[in-house]
Protein backbone atom coordinates (compact mmCIF):
# COMPACT_ATOMS: atom_id res chain seq x y z
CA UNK A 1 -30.56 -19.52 -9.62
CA UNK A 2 -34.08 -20.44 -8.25
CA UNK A 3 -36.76 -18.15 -7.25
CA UNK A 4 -35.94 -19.50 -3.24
CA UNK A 5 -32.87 -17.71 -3.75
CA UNK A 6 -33.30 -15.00 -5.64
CA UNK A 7 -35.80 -13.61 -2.76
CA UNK A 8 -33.47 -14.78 -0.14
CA UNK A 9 -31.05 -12.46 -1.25
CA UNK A 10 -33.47 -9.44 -2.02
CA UNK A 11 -34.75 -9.68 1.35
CA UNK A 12 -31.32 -9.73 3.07
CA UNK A 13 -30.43 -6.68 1.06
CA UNK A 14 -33.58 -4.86 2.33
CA UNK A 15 -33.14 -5.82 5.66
CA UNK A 16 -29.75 -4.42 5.91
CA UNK A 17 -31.29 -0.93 4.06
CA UNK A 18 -29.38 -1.48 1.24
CA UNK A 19 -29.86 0.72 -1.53
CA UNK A 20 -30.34 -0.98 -4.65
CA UNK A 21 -29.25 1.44 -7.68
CA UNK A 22 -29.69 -0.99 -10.33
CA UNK A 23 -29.99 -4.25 -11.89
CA UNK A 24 -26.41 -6.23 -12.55
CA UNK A 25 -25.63 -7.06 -15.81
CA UNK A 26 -26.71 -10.53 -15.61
CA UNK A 27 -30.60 -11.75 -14.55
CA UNK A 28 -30.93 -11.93 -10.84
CA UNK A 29 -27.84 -9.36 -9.86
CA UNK A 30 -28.23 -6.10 -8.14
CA UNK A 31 -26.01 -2.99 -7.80
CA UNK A 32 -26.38 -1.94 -4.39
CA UNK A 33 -25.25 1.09 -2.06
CA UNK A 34 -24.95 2.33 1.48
CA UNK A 35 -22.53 5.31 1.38
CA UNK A 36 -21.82 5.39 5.31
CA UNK A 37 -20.99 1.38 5.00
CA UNK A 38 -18.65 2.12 2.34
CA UNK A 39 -20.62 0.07 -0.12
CA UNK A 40 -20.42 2.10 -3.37
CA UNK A 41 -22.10 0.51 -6.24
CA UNK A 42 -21.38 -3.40 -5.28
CA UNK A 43 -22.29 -5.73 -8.10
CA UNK A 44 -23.52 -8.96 -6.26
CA UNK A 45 -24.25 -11.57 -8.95
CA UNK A 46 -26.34 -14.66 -8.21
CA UNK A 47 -24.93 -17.66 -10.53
CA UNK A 48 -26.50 -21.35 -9.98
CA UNK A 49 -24.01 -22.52 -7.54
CA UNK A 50 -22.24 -19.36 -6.25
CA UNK A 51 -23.36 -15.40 -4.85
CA UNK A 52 -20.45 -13.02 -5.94
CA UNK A 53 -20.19 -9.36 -4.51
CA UNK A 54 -17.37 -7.17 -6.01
CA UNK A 55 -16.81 -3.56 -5.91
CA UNK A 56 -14.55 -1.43 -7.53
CA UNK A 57 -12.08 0.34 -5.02
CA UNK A 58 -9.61 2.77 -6.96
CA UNK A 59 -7.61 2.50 -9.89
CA UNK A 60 -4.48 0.07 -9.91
CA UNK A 61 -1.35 3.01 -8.69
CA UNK A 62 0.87 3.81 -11.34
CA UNK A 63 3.69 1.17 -9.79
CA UNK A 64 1.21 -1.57 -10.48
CA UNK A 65 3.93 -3.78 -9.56
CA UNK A 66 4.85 -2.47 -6.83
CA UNK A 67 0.96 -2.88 -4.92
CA UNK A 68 0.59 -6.67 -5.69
CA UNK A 69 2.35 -7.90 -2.75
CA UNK A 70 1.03 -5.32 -0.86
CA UNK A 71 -2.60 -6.46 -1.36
CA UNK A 72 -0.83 -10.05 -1.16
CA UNK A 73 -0.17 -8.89 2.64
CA UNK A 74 -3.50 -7.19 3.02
CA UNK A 75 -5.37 -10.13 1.79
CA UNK A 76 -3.70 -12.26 4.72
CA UNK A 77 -4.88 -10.31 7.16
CA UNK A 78 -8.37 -10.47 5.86
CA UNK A 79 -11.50 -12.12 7.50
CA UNK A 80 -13.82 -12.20 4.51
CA UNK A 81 -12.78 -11.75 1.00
CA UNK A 82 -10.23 -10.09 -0.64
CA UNK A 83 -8.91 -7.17 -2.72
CA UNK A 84 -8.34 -8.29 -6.39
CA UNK A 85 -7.05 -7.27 -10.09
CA UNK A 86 -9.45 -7.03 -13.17
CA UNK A 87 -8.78 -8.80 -16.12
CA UNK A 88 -6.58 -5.79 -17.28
CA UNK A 89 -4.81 -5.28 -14.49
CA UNK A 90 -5.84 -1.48 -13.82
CA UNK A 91 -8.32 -2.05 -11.37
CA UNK A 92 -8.61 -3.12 -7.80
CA UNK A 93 -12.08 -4.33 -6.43
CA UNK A 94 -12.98 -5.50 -2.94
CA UNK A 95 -14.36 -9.47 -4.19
CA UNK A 96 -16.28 -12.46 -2.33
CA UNK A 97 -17.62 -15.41 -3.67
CA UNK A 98 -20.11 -17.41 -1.32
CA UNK A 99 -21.64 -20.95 -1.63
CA UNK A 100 -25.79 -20.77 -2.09
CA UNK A 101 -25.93 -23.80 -0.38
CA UNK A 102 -26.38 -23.85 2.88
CA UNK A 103 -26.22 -19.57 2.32
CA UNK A 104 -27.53 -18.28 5.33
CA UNK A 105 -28.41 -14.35 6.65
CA UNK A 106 -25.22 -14.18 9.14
CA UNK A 107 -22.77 -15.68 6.54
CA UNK A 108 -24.21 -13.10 3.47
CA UNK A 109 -24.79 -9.96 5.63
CA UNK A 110 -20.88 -10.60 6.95
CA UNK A 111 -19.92 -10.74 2.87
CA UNK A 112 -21.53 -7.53 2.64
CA UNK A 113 -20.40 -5.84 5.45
CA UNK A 114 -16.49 -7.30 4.67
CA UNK A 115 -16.48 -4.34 2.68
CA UNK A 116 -16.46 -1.83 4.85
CA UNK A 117 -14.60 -3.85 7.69
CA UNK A 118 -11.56 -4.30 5.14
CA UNK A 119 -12.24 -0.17 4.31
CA UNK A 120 -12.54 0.76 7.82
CA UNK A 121 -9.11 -1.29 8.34
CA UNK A 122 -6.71 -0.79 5.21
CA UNK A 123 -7.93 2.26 3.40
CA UNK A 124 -5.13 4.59 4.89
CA UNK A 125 -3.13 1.82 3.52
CA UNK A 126 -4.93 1.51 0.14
CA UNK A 127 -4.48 5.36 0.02
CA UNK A 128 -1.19 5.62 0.75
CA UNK A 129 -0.28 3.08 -2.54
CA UNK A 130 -1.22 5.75 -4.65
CA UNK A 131 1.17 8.50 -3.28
CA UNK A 132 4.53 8.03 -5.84
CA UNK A 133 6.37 8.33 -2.86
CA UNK A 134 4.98 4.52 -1.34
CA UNK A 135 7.37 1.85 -2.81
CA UNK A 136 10.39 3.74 -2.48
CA UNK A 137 10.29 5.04 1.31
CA UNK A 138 10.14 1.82 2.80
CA UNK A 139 6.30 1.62 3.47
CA UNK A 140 6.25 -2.05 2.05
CA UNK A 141 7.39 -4.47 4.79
C-alpha cells in the first residue's frame, strides 16, 4: 500500500469521526469504532490492491447449519457487503472488500457505513437465529 493511500484512508476515517482503537494486525490497518453507527471494533486492512473492513457480529447459533441459508437470503438482499463465516465456522462477521483503485470518499464511507445499514435492517433477524426456537417454528422461508 502507498503512502497516497494510506492517508486517504486515515483521513476518511477522521472525517466520518471514527474512533480509531487500535492498529490492525498488519502495517497500515486500523481498528475503528463508532458505537451509535454500530461499528464495534472493525478491522479495515489496507493490502496492495484491495481495502478490507470486517467486523465480528455474534457467535455462529448453536444450529450452525441451520443459519447458512439464512445469511444466504440476507446476503441477497444486501447493498454493500455481506455477512460471512470464519475459517472455523463459529463466527459471523459483517465483511467488504473494495478496489484501491479508483477508491474514492463516497464508495469507502458507504463500505463503512454498510455496517450499520445491514444492522439497522437484519439485526432482529440476526437475533432471532440465536433463539433455539428459530429453525424449527418456521421463521426460515
Amino acid at each position: 500500500m502507498n503512502q497516497t493511500t494510506y492517508h486517504f484512508i486515515k483521513r476518511v476515517i477522521n472525517e466520518m469521526e471514527l474512533e480509531i482503537t487500535g492498529q490492525g494486525a498488519t502495517p497500515g490497518s486500523w481498528v475503528v469504532r463508532d458505537g451509535l453507527k454500530g461499528i464495534k471494533d472493525m478491522q479495515i486492512q489496507c493490502l496492495p490492491s484491495r481495502v478490507i473492513l470486517e467486523q465480528k457480529i455474534m457467535e455462529t447459533p448453536d444450529n450452525g447449519p441451520g443459519c447458512y441459508g439464512e445469511l444466504l437470503k440476507i446476503n441477497r438482499q444486501l447493498e454493500q457487503g455481506a455477512f460471512v463465516l470464519d475459517r472455523t465456522g463459529t463466527e459471523i462477521f459483517f465483511r467488504d472488500t473494495l478496489e484501491i483503485d479508483n477508491l474514492d470518499k463516497n464508495e469507502l464511507a458507504a463500505s463503512l457505513n454498510g455496517v450499520s445499514l445491514a444492522l439497522m435492517e437484519f439485526g432482529d433477524r440476526l437475533m432471532e437465529m440465536q433463539m433455539p426456537h428459530y429453525y424449527s417454528s418456521g421463521h426460515m422461508n
